[in-house]
C-alpha atoms as a PDB file:
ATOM      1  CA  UNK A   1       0.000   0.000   0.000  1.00  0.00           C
ATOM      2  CA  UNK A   2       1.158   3.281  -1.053  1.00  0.00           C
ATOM      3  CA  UNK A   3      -0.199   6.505   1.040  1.00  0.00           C
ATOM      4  CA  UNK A   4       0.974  10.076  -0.188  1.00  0.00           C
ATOM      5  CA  UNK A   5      -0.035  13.300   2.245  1.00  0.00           C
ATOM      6  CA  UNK A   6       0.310  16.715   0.494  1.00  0.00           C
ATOM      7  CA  UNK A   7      -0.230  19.543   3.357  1.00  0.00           C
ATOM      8  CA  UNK A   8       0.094  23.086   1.697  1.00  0.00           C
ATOM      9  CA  UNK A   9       0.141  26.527   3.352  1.00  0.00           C
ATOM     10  CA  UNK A  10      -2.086  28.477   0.829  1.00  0.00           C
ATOM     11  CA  UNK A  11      -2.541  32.260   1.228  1.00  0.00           C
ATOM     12  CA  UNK A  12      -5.607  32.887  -0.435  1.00  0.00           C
ATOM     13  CA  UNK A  13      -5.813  36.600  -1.039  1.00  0.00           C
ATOM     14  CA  UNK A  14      -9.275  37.269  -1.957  1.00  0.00           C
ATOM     15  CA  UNK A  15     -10.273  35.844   1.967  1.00  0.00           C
ATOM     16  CA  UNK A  16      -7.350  37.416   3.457  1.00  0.00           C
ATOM     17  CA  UNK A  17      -6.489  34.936   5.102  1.00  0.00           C
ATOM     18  CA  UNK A  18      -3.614  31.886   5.754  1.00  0.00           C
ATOM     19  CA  UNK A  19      -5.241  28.500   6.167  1.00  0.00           C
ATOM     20  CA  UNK A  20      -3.064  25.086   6.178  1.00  0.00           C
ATOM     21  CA  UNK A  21      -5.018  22.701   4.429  1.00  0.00           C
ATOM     22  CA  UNK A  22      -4.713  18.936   3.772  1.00  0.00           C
ATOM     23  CA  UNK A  23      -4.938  18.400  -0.162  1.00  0.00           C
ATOM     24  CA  UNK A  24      -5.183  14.677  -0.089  1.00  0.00           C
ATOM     25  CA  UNK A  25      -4.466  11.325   0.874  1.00  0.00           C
ATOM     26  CA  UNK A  26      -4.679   8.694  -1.584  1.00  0.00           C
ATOM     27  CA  UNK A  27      -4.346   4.907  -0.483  1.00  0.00           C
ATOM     28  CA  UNK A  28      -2.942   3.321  -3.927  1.00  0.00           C
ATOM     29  CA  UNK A  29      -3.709  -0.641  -4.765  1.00  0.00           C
ATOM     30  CA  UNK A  30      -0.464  -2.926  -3.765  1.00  0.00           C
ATOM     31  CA  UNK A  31       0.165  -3.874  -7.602  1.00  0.00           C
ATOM     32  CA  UNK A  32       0.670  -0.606  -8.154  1.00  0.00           C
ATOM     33  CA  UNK A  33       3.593  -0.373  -5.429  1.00  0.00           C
ATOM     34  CA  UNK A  34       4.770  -3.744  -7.642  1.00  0.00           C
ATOM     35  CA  UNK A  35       4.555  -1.646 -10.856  1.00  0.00           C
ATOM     36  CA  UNK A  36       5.829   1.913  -9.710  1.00  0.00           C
ATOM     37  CA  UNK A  37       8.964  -0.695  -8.792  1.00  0.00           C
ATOM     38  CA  UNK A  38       9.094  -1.614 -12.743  1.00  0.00           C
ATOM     39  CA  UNK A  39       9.063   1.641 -13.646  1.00  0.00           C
ATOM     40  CA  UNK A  40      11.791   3.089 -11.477  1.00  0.00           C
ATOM     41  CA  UNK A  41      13.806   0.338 -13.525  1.00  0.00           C
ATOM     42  CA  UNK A  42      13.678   2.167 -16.614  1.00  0.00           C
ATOM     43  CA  UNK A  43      15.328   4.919 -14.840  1.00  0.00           C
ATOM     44  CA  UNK A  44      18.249   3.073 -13.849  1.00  0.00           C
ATOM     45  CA  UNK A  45      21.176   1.761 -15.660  1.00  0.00           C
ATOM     46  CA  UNK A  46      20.079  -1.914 -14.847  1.00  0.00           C
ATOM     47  CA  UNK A  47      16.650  -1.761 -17.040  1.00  0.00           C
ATOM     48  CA  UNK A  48      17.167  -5.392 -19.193  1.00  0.00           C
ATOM     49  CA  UNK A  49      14.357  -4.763 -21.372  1.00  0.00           C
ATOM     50  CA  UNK A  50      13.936  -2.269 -24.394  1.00  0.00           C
ATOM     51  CA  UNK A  51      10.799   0.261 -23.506  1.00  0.00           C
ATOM     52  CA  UNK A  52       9.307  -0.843 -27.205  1.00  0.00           C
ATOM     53  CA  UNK A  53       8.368  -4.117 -25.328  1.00  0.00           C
ATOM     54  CA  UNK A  54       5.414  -2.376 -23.324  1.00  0.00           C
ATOM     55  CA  UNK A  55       3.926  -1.458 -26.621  1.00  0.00           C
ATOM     56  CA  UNK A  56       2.700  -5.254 -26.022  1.00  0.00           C
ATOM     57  CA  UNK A  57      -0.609  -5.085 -24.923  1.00  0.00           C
ATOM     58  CA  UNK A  58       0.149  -8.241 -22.758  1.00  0.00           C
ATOM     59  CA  UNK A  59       2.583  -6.346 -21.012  1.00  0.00           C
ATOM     60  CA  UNK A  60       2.320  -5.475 -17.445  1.00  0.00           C
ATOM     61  CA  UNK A  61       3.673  -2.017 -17.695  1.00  0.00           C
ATOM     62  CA  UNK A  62       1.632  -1.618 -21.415  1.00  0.00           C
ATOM     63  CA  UNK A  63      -1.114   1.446 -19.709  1.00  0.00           C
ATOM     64  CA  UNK A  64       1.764   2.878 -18.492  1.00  0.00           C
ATOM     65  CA  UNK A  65       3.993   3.302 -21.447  1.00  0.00           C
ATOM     66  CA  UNK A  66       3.413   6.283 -22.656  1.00  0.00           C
ATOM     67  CA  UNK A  67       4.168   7.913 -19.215  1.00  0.00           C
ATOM     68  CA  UNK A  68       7.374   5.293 -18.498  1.00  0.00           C
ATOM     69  CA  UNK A  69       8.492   7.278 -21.868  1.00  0.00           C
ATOM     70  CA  UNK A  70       8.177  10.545 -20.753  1.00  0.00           C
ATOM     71  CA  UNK A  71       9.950   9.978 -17.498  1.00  0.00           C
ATOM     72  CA  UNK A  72      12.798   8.387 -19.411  1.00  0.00           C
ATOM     73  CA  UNK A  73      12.848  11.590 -21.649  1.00  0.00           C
ATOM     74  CA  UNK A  74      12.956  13.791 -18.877  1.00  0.00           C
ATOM     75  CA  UNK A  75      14.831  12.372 -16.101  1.00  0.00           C
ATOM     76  CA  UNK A  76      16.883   9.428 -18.091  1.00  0.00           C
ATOM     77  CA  UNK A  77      18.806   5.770 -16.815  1.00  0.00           C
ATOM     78  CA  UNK A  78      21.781   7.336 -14.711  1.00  0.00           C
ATOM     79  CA  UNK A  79      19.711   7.378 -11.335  1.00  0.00           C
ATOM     80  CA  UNK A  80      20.298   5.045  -8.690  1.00  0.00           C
ATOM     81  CA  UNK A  81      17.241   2.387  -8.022  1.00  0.00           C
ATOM     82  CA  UNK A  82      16.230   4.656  -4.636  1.00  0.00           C
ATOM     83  CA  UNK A  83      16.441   7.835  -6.360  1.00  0.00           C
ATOM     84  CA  UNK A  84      14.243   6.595  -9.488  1.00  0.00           C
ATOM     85  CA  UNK A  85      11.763   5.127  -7.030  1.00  0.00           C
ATOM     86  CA  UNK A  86      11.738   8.827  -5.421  1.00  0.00           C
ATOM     87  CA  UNK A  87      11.728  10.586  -8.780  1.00  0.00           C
ATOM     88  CA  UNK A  88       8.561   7.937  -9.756  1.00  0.00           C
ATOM     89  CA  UNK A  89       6.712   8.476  -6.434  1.00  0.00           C
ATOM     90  CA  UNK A  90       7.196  12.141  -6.324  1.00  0.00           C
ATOM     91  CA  UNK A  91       5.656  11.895 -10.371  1.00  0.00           C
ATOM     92  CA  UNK A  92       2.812  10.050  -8.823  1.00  0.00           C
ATOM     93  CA  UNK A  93       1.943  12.523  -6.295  1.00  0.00           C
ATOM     94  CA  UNK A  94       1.987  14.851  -9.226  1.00  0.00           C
ATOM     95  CA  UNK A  95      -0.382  12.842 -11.393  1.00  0.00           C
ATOM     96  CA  UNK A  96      -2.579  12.310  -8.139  1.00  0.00           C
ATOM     97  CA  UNK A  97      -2.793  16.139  -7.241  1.00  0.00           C
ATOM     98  CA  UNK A  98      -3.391  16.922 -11.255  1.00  0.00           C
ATOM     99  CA  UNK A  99      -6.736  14.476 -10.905  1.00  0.00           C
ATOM    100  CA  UNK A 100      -7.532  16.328  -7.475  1.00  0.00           C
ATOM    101  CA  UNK A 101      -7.117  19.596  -9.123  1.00  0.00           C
ATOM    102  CA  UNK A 102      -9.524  18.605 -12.185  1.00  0.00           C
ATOM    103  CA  UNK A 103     -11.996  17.302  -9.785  1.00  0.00           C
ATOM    104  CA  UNK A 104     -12.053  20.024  -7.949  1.00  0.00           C
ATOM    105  CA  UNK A 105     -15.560  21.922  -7.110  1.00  0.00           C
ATOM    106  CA  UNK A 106     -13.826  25.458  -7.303  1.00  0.00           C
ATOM    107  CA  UNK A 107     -11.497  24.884 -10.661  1.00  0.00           C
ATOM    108  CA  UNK A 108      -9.064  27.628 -10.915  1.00  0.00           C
ATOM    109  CA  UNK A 109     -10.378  29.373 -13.756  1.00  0.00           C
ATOM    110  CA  UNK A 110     -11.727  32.729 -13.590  1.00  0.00           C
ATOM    111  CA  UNK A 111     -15.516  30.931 -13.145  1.00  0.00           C
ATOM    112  CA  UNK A 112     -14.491  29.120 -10.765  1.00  0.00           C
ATOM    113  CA  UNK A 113     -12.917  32.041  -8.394  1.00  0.00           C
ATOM    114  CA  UNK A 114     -15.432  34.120  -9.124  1.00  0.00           C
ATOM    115  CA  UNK A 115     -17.920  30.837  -7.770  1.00  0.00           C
ATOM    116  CA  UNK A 116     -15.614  30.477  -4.861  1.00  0.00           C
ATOM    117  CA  UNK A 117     -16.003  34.566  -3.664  1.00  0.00           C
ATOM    118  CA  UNK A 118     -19.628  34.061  -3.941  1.00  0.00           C
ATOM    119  CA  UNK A 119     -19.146  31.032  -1.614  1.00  0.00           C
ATOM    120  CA  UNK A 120     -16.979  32.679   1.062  1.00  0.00           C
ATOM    121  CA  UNK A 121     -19.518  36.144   1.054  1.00  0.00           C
ATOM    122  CA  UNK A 122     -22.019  33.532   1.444  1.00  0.00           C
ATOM    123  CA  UNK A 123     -20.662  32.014   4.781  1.00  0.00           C
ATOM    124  CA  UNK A 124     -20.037  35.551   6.187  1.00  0.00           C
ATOM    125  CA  UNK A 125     -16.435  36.262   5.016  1.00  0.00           C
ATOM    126  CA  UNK A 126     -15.443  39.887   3.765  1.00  0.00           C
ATOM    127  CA  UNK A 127     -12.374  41.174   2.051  1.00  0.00           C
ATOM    128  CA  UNK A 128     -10.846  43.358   3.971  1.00  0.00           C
END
């Protein structure tokens, strides 16, 4: 099982106000601790297997090719097997917080702001 805990300190200027918030914790399926594993491979200089073999549909790793291949592009195979598993969690987290951000109920758009003012004058709060 694979937990990630992202607390931010957001100032959000339109409430005037500091608030430390909790962004998520996501509980991740124990194959995917298995396969996060395989992927930090790539980044190494121990990967055995060409990246053209998850274009196999039979392939374990095959739904995650096209992101193994942009980590590869990015961060390369000179890492260490504990650094790439960093590198491929901390990617995670990223992916995880861009699916919390697109569900979120207050996007950040200018709609959604606007939506979110309305909210907080609604509950009592005032700019100052």
């Amino acid at each position: 099982m694979i937990t990630f805990k992202r607390v931010a300190i957001a100032f959000h200027a339109e409430a005037n106000i500091l608030a430390p918030t909790v962004m998520s914790l996501a509980v991740l399926p124990g194959r995917l601790n298995e396969e996060l594993d395989e992927i930090a491979v790539y980044l190494t200089p121990n990967y055995s297997e060409s990246i053209e073999v998850l274009s196999d549909t039979s392939h374990q790793l095959h739904k995650h090719k096209k992101w193994v291949l942009t980590l590869v592009d990015h961060y390369g195979h000179s890492h260490s097997f504990s650094e790439a598993k960093t590198i491929v969690l901390q990617e995670t987290g990223a992916k995880f917080l861009e699916v919390l951000m697109d569900a979120a109920v207050f996007k950040r758009t200018t709609e959604g702001k606007a939506a979110f003012r309305m909210f907080l004058l609604s509950i009592g709060l005032r700019k100052v």
